[in-house]
C-alpha atoms as a PDB file:
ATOM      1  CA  UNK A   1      69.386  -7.216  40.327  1.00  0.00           C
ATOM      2  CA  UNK A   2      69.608  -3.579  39.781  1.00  0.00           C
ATOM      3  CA  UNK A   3      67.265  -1.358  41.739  1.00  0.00           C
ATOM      4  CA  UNK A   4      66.132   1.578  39.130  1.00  0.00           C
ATOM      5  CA  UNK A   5      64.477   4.525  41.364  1.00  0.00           C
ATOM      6  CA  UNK A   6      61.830   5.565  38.175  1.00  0.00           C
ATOM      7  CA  UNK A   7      59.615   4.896  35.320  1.00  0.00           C
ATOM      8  CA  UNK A   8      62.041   4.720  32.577  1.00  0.00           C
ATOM      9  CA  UNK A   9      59.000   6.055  30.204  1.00  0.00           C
ATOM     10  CA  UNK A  10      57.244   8.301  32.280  1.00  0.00           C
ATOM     11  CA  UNK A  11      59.672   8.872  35.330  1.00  0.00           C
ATOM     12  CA  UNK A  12      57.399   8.084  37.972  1.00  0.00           C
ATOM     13  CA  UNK A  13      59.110   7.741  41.587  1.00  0.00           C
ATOM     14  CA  UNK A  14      59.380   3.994  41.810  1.00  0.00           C
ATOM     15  CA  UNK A  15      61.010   3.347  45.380  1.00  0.00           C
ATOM     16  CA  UNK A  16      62.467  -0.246  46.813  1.00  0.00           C
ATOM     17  CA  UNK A  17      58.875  -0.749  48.570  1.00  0.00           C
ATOM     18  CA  UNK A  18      56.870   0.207  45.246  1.00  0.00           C
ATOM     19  CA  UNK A  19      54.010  -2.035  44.077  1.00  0.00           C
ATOM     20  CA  UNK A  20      54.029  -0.325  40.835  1.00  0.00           C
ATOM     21  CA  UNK A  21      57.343  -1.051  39.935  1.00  0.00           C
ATOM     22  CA  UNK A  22      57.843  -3.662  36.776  1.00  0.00           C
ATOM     23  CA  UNK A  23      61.133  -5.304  35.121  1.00  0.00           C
ATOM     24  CA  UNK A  24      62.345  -6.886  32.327  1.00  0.00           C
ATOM     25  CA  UNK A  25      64.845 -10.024  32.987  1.00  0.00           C
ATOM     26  CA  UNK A  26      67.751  -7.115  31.950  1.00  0.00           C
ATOM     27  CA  UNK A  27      66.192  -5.113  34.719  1.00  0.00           C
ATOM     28  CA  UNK A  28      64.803  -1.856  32.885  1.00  0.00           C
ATOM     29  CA  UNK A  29      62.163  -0.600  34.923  1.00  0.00           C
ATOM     30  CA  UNK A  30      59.023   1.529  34.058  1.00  0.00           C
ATOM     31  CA  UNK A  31      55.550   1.940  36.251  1.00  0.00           C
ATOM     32  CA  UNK A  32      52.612  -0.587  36.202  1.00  0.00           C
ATOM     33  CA  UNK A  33      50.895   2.125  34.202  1.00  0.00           C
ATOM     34  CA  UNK A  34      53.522   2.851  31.321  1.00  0.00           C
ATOM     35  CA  UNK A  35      53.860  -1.261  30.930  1.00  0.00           C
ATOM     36  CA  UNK A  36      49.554  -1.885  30.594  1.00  0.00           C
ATOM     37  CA  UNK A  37      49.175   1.270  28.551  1.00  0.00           C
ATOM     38  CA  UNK A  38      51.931   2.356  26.468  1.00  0.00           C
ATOM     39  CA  UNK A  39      54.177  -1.021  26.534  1.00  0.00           C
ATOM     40  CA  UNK A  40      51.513  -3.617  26.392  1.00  0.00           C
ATOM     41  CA  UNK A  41      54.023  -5.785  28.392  1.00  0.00           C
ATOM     42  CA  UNK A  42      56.682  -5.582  25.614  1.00  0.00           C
ATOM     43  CA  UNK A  43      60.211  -4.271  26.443  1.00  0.00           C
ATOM     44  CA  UNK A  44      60.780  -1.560  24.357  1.00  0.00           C
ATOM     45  CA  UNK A  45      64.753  -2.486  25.211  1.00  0.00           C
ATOM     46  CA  UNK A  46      64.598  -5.992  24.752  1.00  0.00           C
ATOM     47  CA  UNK A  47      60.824  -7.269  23.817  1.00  0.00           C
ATOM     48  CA  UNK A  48      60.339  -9.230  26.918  1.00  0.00           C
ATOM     49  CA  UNK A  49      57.588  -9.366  29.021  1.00  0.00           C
ATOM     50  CA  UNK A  50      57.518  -7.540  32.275  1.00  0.00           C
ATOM     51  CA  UNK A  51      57.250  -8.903  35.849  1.00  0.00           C
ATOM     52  CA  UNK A  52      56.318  -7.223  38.970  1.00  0.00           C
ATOM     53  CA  UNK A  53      59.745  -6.161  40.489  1.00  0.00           C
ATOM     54  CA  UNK A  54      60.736  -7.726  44.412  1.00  0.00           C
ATOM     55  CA  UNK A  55      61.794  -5.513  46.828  1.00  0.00           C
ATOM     56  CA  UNK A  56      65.378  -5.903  48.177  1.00  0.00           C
ATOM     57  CA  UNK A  57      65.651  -6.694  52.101  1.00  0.00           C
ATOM     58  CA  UNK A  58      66.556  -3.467  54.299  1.00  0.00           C
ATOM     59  CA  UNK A  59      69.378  -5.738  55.436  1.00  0.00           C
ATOM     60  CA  UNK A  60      70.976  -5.453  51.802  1.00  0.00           C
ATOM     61  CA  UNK A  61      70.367  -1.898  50.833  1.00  0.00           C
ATOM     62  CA  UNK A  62      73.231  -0.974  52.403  1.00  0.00           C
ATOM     63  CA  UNK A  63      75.240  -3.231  51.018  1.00  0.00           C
ATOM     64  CA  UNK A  64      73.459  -3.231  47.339  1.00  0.00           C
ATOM     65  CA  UNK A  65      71.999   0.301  47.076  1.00  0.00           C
ATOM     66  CA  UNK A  66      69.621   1.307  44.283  1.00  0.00           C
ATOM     67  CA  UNK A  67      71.000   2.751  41.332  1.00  0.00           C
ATOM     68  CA  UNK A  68      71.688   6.472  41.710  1.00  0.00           C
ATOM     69  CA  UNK A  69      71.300   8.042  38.399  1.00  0.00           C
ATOM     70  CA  UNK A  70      68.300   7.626  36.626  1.00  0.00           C
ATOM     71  CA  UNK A  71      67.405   6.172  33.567  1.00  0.00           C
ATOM     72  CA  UNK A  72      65.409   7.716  31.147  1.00  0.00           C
ATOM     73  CA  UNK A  73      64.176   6.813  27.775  1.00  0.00           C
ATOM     74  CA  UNK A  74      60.623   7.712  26.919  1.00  0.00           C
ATOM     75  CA  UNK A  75      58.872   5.308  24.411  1.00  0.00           C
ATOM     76  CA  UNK A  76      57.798   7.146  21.211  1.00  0.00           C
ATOM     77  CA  UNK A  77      57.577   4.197  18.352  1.00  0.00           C
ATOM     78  CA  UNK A  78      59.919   1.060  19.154  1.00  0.00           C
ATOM     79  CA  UNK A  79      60.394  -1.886  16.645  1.00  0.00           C
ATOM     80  CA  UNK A  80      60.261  -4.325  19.874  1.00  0.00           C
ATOM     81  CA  UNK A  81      56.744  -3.289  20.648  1.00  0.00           C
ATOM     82  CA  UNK A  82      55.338  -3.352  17.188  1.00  0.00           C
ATOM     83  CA  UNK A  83      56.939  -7.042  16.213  1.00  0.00           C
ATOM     84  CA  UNK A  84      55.772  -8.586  19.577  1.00  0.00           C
ATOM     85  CA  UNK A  85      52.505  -6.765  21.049  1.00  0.00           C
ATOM     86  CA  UNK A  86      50.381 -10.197  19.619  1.00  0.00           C
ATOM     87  CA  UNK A  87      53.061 -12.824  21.082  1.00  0.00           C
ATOM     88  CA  UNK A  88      53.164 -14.168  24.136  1.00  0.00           C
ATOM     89  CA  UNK A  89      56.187 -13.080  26.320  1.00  0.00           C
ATOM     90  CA  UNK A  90      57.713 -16.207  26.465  1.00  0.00           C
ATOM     91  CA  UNK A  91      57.181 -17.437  22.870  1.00  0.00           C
ATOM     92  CA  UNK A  92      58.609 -14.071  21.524  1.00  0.00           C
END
């Protein structure tokens, strides 16, 4: 699992020990926030649903650091969120 450091919407600091921090099973990222309000728990990458991210074991972050660059790509209109906002994430 990758470890993304922000919101990919909104870039909020999203650190290893975040409670905020949500994923899709490809791993984009965004804030608790951006996923209730803006996403309405649909991917705008892939049209999953989102899942509140683990933390990764201070044991491993040396071995399997969070990612270093960020990602960024704010959500203006998305096909993803349009076609699925009314379907259950795991029937979409």
């Amino acid at each position: 699992m990758e470890i993304r450091l922000n919101c990919e919407h909104c870039d909020k600091s999203l650190p290893n020990d975040c409670d905020e921090a949500m994923i899709c099973t490809l791993d984009c990222t965004f804030c608790k926030n951006c996923v209730d309000t803006v996403l309405k728990n649909v991917c705008p990458n892939c049209g999953g649903g989102f899942e509140k991210r683990p933390s990764r074991p201070k044991y491993y972050l040396q071995k399997y650091p969070p990612r270093k660059d960020k990602v960024l790509k704010p959500v203006i209109e998305n096909k993803f969120l349009q076609k699925n906002i009314n379907i259950h994430p795991r029937k979409r």
